[in-house]
C-alpha atoms as a PDB file:
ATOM      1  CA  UNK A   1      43.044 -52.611 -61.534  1.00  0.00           C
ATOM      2  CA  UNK A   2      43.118 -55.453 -59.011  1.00  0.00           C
ATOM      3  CA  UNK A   3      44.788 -54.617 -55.608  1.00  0.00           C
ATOM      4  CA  UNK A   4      45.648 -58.273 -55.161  1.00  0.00           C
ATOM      5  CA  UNK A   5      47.429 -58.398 -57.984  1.00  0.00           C
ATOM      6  CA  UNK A   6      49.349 -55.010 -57.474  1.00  0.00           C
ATOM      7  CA  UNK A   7      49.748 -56.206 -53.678  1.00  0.00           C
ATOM      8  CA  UNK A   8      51.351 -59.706 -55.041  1.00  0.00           C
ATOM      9  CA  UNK A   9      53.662 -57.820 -57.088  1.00  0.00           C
ATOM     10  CA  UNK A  10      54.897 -55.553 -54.836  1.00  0.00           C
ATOM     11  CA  UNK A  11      55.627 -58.497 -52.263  1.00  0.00           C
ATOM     12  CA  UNK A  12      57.415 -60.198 -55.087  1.00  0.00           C
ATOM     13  CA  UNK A  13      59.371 -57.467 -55.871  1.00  0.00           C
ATOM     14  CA  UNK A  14      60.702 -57.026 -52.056  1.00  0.00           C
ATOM     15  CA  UNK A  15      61.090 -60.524 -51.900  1.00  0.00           C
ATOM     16  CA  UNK A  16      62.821 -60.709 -54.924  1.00  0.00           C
ATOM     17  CA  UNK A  17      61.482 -64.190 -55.031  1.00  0.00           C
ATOM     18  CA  UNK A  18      57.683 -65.827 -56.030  1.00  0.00           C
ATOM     19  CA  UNK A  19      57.986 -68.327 -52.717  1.00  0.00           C
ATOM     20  CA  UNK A  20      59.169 -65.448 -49.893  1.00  0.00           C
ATOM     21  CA  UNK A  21      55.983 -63.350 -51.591  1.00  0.00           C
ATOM     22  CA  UNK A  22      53.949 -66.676 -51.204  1.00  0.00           C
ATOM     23  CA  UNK A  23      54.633 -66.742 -47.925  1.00  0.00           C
ATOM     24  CA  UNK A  24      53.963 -63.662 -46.771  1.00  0.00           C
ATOM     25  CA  UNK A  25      50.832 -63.183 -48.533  1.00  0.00           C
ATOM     26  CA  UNK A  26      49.463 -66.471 -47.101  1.00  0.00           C
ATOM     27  CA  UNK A  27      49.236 -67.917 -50.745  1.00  0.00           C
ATOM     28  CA  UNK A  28      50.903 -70.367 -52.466  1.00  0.00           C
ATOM     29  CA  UNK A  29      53.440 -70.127 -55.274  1.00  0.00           C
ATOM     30  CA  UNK A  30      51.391 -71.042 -58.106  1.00  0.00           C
ATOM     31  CA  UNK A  31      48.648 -68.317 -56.802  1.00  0.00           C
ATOM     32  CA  UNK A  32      51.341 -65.441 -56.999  1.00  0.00           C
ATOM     33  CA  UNK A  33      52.452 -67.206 -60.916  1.00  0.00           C
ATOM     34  CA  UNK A  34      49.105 -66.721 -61.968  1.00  0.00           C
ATOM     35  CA  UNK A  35      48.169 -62.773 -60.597  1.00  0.00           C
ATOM     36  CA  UNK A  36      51.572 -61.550 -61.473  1.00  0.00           C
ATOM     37  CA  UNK A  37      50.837 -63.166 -65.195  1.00  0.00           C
ATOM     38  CA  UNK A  38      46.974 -61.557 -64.916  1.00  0.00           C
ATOM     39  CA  UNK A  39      49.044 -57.908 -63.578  1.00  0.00           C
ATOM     40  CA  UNK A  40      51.550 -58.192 -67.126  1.00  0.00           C
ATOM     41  CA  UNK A  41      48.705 -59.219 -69.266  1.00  0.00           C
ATOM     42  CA  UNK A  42      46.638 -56.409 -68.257  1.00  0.00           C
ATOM     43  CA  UNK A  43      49.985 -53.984 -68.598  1.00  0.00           C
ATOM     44  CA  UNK A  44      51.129 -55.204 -71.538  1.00  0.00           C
ATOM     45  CA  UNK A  45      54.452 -55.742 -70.323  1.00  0.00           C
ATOM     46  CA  UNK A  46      56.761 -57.853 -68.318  1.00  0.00           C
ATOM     47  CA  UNK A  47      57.573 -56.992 -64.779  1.00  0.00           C
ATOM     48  CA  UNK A  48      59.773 -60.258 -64.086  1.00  0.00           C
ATOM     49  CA  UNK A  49      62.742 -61.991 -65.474  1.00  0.00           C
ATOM     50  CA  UNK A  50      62.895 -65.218 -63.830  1.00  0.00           C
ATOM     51  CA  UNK A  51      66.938 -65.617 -62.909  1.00  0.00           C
ATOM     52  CA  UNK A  52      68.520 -68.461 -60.954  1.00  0.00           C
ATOM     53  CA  UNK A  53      68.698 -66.486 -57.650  1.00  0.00           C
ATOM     54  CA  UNK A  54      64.987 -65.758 -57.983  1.00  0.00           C
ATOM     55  CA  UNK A  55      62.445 -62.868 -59.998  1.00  0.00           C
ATOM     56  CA  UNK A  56      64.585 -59.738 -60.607  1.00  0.00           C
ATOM     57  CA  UNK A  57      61.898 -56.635 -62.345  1.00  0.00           C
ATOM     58  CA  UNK A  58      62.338 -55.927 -65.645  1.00  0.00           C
ATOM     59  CA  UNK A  59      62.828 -51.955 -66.520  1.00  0.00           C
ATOM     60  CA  UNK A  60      59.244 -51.714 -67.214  1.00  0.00           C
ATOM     61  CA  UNK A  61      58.219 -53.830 -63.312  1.00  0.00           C
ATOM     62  CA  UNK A  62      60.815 -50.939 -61.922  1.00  0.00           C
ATOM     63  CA  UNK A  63      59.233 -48.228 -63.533  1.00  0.00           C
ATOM     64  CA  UNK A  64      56.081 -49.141 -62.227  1.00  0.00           C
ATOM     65  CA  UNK A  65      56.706 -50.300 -58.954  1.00  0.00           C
ATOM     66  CA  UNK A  66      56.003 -46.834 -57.069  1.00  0.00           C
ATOM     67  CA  UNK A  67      53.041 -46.121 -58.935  1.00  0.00           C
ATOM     68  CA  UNK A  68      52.108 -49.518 -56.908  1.00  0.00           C
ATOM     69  CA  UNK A  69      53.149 -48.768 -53.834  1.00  0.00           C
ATOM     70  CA  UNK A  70      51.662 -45.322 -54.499  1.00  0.00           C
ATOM     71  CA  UNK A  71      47.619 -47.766 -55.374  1.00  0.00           C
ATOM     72  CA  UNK A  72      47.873 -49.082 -51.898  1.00  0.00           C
ATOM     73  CA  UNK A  73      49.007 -46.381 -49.888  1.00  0.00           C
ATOM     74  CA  UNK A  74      45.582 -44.928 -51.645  1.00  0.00           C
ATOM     75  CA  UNK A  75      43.850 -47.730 -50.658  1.00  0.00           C
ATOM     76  CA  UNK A  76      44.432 -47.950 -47.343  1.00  0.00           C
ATOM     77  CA  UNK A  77      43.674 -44.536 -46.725  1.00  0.00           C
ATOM     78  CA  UNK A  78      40.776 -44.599 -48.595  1.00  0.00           C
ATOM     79  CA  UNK A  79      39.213 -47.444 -46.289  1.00  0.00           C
ATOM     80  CA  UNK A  80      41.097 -45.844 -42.955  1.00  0.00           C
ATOM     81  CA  UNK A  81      38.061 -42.972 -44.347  1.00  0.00           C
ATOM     82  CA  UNK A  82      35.472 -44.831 -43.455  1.00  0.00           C
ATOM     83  CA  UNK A  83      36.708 -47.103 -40.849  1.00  0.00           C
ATOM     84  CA  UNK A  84      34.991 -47.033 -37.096  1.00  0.00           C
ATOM     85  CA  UNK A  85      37.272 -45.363 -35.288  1.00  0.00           C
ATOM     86  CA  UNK A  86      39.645 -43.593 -38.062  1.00  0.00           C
ATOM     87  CA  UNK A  87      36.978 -41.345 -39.252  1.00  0.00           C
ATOM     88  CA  UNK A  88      35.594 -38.185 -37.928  1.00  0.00           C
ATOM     89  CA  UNK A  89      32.557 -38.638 -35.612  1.00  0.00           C
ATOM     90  CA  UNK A  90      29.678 -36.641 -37.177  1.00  0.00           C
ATOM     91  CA  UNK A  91      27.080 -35.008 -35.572  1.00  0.00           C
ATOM     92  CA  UNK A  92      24.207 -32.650 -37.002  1.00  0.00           C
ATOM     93  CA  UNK A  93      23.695 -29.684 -34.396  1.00  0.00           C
ATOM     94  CA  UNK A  94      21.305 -27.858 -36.414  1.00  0.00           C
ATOM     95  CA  UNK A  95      22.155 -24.420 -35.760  1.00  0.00           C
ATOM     96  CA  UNK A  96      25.667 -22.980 -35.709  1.00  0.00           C
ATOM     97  CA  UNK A  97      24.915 -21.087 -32.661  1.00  0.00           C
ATOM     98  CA  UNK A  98      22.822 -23.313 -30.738  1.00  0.00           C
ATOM     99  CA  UNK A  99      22.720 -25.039 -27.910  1.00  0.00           C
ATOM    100  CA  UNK A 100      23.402 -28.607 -29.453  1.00  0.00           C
ATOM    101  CA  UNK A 101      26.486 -26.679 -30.932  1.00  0.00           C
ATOM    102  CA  UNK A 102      27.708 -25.875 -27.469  1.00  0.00           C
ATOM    103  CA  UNK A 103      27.474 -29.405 -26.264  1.00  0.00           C
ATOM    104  CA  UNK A 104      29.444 -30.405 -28.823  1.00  0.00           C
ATOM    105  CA  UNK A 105      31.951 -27.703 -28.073  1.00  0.00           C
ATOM    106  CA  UNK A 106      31.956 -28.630 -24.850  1.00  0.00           C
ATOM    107  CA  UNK A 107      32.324 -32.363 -25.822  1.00  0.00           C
ATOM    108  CA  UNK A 108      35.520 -31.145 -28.247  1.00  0.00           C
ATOM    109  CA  UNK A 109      37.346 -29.813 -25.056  1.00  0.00           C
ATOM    110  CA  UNK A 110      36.782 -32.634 -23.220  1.00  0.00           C
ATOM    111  CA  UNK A 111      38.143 -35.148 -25.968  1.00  0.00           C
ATOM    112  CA  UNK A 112      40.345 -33.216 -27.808  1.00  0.00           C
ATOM    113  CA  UNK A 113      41.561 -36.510 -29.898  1.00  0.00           C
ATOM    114  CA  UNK A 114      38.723 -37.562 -31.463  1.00  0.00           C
ATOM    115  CA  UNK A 115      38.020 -35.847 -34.486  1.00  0.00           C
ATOM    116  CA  UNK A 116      34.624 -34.418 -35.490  1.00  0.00           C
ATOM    117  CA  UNK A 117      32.720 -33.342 -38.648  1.00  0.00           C
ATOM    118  CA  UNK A 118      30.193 -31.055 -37.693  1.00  0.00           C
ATOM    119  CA  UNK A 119      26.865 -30.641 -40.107  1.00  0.00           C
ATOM    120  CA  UNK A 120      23.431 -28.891 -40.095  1.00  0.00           C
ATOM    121  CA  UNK A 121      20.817 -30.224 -41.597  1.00  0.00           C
ATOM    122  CA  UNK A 122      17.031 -28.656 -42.002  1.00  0.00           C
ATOM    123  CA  UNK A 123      14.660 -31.451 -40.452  1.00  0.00           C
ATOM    124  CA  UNK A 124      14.066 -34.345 -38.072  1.00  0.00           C
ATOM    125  CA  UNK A 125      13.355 -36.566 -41.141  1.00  0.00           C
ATOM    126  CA  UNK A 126      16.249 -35.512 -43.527  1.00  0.00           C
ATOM    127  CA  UNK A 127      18.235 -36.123 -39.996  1.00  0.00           C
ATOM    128  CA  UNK A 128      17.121 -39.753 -39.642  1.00  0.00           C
ATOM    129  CA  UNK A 129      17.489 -40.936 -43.359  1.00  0.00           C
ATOM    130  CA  UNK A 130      21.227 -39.188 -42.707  1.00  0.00           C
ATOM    131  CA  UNK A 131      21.851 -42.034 -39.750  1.00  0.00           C
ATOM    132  CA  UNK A 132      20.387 -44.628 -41.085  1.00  0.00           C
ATOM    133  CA  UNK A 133      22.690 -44.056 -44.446  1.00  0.00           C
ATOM    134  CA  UNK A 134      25.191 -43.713 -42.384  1.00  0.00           C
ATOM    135  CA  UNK A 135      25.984 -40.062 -43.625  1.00  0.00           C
ATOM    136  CA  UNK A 136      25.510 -38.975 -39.698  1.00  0.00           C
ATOM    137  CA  UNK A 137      26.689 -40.638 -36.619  1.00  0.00           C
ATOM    138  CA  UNK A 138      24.064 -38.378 -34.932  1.00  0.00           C
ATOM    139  CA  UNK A 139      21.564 -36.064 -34.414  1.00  0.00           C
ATOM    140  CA  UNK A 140      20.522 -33.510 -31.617  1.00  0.00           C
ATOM    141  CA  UNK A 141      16.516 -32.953 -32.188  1.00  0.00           C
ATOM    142  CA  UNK A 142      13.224 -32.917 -30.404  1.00  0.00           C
ATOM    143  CA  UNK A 143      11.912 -36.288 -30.423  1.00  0.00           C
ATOM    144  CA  UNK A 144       8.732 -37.238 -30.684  1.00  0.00           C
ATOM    145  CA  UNK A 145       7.080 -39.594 -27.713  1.00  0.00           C
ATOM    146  CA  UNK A 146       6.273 -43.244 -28.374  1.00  0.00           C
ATOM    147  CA  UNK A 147       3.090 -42.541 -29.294  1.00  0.00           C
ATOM    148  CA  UNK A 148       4.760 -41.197 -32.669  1.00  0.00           C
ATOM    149  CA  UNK A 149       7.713 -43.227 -32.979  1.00  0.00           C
ATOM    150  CA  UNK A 150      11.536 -43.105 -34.505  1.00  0.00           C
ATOM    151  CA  UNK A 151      12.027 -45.674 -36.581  1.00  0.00           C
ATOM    152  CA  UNK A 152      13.026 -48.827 -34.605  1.00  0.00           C
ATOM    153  CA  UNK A 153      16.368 -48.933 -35.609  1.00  0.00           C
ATOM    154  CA  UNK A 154      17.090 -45.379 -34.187  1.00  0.00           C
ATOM    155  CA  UNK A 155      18.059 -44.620 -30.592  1.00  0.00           C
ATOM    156  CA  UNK A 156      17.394 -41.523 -28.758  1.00  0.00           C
ATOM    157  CA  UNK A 157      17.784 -40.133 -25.602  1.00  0.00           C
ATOM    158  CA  UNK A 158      16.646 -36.527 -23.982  1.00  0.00           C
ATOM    159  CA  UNK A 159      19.935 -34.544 -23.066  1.00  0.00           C
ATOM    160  CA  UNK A 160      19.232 -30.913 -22.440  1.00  0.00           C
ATOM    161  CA  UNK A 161      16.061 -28.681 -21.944  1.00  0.00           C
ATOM    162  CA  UNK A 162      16.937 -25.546 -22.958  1.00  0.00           C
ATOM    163  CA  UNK A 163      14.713 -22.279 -21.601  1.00  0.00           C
ATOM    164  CA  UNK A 164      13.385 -19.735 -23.784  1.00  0.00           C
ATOM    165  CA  UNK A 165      14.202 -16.465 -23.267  1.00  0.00           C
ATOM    166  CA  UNK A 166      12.683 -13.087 -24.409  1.00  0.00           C
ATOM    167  CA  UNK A 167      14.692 -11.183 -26.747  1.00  0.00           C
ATOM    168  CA  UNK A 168      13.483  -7.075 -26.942  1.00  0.00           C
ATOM    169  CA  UNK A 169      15.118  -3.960 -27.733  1.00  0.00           C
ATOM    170  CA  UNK A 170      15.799  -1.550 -25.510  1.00  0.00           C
ATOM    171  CA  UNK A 171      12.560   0.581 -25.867  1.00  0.00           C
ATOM    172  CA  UNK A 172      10.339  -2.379 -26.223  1.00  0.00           C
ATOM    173  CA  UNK A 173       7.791  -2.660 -23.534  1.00  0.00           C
ATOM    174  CA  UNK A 174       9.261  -5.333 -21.688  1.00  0.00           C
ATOM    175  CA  UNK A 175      12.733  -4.336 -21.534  1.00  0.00           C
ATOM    176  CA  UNK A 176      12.808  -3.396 -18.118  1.00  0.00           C
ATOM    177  CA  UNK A 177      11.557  -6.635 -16.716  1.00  0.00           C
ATOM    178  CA  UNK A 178      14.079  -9.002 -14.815  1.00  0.00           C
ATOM    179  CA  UNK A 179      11.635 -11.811 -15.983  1.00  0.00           C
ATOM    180  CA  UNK A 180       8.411 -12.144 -17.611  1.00  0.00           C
ATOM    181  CA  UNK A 181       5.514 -14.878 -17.274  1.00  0.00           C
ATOM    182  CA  UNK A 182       3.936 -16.297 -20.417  1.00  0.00           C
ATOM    183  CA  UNK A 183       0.825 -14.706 -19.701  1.00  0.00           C
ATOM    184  CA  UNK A 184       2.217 -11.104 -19.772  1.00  0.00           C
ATOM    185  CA  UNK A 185       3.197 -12.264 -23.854  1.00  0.00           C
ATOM    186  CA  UNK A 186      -0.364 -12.268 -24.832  1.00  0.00           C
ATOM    187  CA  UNK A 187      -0.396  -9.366 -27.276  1.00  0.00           C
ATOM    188  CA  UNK A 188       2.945  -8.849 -27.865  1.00  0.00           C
ATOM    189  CA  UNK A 189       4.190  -9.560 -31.284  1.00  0.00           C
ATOM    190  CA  UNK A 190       7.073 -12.255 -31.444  1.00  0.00           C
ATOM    191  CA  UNK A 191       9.233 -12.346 -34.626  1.00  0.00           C
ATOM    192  CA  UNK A 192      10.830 -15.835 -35.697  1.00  0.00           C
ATOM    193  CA  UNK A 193      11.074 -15.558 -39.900  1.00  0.00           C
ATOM    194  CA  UNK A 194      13.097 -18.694 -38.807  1.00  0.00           C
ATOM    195  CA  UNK A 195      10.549 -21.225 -38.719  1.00  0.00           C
ATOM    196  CA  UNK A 196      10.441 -23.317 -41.350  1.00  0.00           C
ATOM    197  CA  UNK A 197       7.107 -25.747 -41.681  1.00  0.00           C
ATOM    198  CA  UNK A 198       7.141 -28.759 -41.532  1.00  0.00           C
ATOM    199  CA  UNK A 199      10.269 -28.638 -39.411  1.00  0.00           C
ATOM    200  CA  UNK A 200       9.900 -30.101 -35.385  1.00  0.00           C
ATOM    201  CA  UNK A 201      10.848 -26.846 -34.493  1.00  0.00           C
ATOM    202  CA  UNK A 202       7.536 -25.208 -36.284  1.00  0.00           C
ATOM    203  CA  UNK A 203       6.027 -27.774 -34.548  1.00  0.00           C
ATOM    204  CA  UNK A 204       7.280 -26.970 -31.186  1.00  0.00           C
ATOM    205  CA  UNK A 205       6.162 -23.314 -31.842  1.00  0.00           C
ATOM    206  CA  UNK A 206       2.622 -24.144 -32.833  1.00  0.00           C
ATOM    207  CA  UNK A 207       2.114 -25.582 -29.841  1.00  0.00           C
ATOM    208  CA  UNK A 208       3.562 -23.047 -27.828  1.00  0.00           C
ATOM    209  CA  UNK A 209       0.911 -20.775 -29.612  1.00  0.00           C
ATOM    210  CA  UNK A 210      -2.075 -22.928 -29.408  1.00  0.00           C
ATOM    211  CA  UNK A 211      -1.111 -23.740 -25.100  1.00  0.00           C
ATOM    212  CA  UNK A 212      -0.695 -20.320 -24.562  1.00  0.00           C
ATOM    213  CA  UNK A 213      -2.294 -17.589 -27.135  1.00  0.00           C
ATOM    214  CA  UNK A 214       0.829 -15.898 -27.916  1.00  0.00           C
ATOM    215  CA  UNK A 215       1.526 -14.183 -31.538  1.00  0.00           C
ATOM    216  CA  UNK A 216       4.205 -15.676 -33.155  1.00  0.00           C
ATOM    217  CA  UNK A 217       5.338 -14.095 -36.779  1.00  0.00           C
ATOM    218  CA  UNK A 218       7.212 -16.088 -39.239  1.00  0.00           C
ATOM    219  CA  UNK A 219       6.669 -13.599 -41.989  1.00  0.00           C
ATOM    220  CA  UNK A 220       9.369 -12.186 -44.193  1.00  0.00           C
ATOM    221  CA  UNK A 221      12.323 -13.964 -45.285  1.00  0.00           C
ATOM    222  CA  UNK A 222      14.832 -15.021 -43.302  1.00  0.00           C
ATOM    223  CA  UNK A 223      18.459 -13.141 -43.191  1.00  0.00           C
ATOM    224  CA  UNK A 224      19.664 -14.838 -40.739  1.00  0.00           C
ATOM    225  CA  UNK A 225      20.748 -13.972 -36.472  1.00  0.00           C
ATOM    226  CA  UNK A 226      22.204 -10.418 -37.053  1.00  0.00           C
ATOM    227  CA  UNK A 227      19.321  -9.276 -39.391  1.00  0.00           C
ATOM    228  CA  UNK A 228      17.119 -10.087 -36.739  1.00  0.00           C
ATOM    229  CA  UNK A 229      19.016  -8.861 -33.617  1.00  0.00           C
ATOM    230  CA  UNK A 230      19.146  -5.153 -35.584  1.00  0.00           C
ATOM    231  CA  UNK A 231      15.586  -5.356 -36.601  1.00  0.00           C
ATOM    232  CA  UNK A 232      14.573  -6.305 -32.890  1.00  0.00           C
ATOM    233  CA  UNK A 233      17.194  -3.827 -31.302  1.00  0.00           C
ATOM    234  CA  UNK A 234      15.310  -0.698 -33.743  1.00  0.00           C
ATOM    235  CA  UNK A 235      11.973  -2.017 -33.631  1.00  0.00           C
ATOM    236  CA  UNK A 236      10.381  -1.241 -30.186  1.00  0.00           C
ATOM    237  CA  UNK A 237       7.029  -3.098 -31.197  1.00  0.00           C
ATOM    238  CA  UNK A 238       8.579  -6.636 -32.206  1.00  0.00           C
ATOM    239  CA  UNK A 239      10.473  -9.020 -30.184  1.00  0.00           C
ATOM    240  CA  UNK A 240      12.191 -12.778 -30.080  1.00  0.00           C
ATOM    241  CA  UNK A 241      12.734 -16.149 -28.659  1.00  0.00           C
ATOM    242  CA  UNK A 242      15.957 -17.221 -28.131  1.00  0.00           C
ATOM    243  CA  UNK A 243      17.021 -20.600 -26.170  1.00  0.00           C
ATOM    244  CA  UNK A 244      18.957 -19.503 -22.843  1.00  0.00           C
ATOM    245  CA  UNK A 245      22.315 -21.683 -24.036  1.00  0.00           C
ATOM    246  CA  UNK A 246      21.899 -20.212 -27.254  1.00  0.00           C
ATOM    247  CA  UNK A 247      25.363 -18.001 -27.983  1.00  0.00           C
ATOM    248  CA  UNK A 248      24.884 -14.453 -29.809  1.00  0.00           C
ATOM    249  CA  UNK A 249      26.467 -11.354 -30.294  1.00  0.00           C
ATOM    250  CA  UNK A 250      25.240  -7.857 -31.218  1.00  0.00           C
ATOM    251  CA  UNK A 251      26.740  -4.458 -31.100  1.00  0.00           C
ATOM    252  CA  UNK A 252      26.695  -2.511 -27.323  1.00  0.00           C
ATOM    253  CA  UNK A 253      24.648   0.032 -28.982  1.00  0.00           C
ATOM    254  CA  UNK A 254      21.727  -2.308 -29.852  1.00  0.00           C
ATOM    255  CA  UNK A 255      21.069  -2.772 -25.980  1.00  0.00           C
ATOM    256  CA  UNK A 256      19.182  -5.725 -26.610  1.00  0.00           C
ATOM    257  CA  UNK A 257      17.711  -7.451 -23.311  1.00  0.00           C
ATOM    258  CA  UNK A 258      17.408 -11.039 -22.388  1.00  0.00           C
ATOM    259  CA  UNK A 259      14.735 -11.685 -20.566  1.00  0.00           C
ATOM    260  CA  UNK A 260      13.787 -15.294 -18.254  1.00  0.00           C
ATOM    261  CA  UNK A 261      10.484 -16.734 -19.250  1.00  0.00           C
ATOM    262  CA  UNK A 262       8.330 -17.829 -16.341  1.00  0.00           C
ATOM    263  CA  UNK A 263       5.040 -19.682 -14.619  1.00  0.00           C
ATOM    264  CA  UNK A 264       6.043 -22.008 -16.906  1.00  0.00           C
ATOM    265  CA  UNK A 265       8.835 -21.572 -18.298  1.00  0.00           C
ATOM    266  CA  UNK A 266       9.003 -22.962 -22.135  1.00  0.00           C
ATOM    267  CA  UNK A 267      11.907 -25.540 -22.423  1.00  0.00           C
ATOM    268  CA  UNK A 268      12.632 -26.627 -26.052  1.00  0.00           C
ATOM    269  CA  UNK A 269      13.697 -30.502 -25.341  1.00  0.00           C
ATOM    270  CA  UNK A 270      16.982 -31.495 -27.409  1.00  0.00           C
ATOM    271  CA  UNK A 271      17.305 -35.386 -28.146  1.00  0.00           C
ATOM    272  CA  UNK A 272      20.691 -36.959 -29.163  1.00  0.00           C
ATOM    273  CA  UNK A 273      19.578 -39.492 -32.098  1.00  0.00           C
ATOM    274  CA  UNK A 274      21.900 -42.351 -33.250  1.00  0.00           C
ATOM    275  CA  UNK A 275      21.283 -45.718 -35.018  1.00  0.00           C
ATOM    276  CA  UNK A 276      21.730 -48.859 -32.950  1.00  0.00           C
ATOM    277  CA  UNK A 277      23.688 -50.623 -35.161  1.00  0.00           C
ATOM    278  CA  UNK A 278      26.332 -47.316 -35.402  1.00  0.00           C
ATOM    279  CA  UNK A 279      30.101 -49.275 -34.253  1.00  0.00           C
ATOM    280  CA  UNK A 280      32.050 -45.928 -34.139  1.00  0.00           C
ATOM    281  CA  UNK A 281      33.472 -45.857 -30.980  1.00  0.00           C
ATOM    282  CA  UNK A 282      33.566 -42.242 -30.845  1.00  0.00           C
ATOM    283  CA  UNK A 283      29.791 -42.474 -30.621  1.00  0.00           C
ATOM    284  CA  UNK A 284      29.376 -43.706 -27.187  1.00  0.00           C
ATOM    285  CA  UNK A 285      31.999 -41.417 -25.748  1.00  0.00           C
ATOM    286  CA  UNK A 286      29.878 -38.435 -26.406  1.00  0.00           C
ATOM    287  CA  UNK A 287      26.761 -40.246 -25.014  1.00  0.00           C
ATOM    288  CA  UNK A 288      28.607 -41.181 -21.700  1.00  0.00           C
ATOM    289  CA  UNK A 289      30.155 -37.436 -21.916  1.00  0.00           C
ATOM    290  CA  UNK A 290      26.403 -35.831 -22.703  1.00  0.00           C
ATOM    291  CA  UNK A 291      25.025 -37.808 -19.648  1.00  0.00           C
ATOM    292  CA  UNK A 292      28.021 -36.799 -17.517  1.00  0.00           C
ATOM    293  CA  UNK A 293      28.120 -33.198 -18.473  1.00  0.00           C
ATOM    294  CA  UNK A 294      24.691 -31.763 -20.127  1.00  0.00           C
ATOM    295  CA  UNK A 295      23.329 -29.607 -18.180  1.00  0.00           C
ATOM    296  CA  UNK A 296      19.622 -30.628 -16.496  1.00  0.00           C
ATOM    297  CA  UNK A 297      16.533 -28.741 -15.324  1.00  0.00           C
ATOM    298  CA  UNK A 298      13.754 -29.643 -13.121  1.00  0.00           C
ATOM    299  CA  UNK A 299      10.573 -30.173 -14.849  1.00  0.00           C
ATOM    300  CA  UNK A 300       8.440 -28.417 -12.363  1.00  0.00           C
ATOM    301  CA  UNK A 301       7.300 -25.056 -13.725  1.00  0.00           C
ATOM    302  CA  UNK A 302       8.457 -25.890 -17.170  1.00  0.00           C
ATOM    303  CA  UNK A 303       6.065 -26.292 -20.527  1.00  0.00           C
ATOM    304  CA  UNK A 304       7.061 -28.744 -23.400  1.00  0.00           C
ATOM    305  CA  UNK A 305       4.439 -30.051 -25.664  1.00  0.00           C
ATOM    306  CA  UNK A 306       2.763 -33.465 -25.171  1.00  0.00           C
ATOM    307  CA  UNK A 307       3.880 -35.300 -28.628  1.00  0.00           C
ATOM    308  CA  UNK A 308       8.020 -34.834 -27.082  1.00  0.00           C
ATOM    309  CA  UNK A 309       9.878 -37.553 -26.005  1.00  0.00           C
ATOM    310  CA  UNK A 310       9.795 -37.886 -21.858  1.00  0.00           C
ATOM    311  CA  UNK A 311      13.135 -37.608 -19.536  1.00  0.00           C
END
């Protein structure tokens, strides 16, 4: 059904008269004639009775004058969905637990109006076909450097490097450490069934293992954080990376340790991706309140791999 046509008749039917609709639809008289004849040929019926005072409806125009009213007040919500500004802002963090999760927390309290759709999705590239559809607003990833580019029509900008951290249980042999250096890894068997290839995160790890000859497992399948905070906390052989912002939270009899990485220290790099063309306003809030607020490290004594995008 034509909204112009349901719009013109319900202006005619305040009105009560073809020229007052005319008007106030920016039209002129012969324009509403013809869609309120289109509307009744379409119906079936007749909506008007011409009288001398003006257009009075008919029992069948009365009858279906709130289902009208009822087609736009659809309408307009249905494009207020979608509009810049009237819609939720949404950003893929990834991980429920996170660290891009936290910023966006953080960003929540701070802007407590604008309202947000929060997604995870598996992989830098199923990220970037999301904001280019326009399905995201953004993205927090690590970005490759120029020498492997985003496409050109996506933005990006490094927000947070987030330290690893050891994860062991309590009779592992690192446990009582207050901090451990990279080096003192070598040997020890690191669990993450997590990893998913192909991912930038995989990628991330790889290179962690090829910089510094650690043993990283990705074996078995993946039952997500509290499978593998109990298997860590009762296996004293096997522990865990775990970003330092990253929020998690295990029974007191686990004693599970979290332990500072060191000489360097490995920083995964989180990027905030967007499209340049994106108009929601909401979008440059959280980019003014990421730069304001994230929280920075000094690059001296850290590690990142070589393909991520620079500060």
């Amino acid at each position: 059904m034509d909204l112009d046509t349901v719009r013109t008749f319900v202006a005619a039917a305040d009105a009560g008269q073809f020229q007052e609709a005319a008007a106030e639809l920016a039209v002129t008289q012969q324009a509403v004639s013809k869609r309120i004849a289109t509307l009744e040929r379409n119906l079936g019926v007749r909506l008007f009775t011409r009288t001398a005072r003006g257009a009075e409806l008919t029992i069948d125009g009365q009858a279906f004058l709130p289902h009208a009213r009822e087609l736009l007040r659809v309408a307009e919500r249905a494009v207020a969905s979608v509009r810049p500004g009237r819609r939720p802002l949404r950003v893929d963090v990834i991980a429920s637990r996170g660290a891009a999760a936290g910023l966006m927390r953080g960003f929540h309290r701070a802007h407590p109006e604008i309202d947000l759709d929060v997604v995870m999705l598996l992989d830098i590239e199923t990220a970037v076909t999301a904001i280019r559809s326009g399905a995201i607003d953004a993205s927090f990833r690590a970005v490759a450097a120029p020498g492997r580019p985003l496409p050109e029509d996506i933005e990006s900008v490094r927000v947070l490097d987030e330290p690893l951290q050891l994860l062991t249980g309590p009779a592992h042999a690192l446990a009582g450490a207050r901090s451990v250096t990279v080096d003192q890894l070598a040997g020890h068997r690191i669990w993450m069934p997590g990893i998913v290839p192909g991912t930038e995160w995989a990628a991330y790890y790889d290179d962690l293992v090829a910089e510094f000859g650690l043993t990283i497992e990705a074996t078995g399948p993946n039952f997500g954080s509290d499978a593998l905070l109990d298997t860590v906390a009762d296996t004293p052989a096997l522990a865990t990376f775990m970003g330092e912002h990253t929020r998690l939270v295990w029974p007191a009899d686990h004693g599970l340790r979290r332990i500072p990485v060191t000489d360097p220290t490995p920083v995964y790099p989180h990027s905030l991706l967007w499209h340049r063309d994106n108009p929601h306003p909401a979008l440059t809030t959280l980019r003014t309140h990421l730069a304001a607020t994230a929280p920075g490290h000094d690059t001296a004594g850290t590690w990142a791999p070589g393909w991520v995008l620079p500060r």
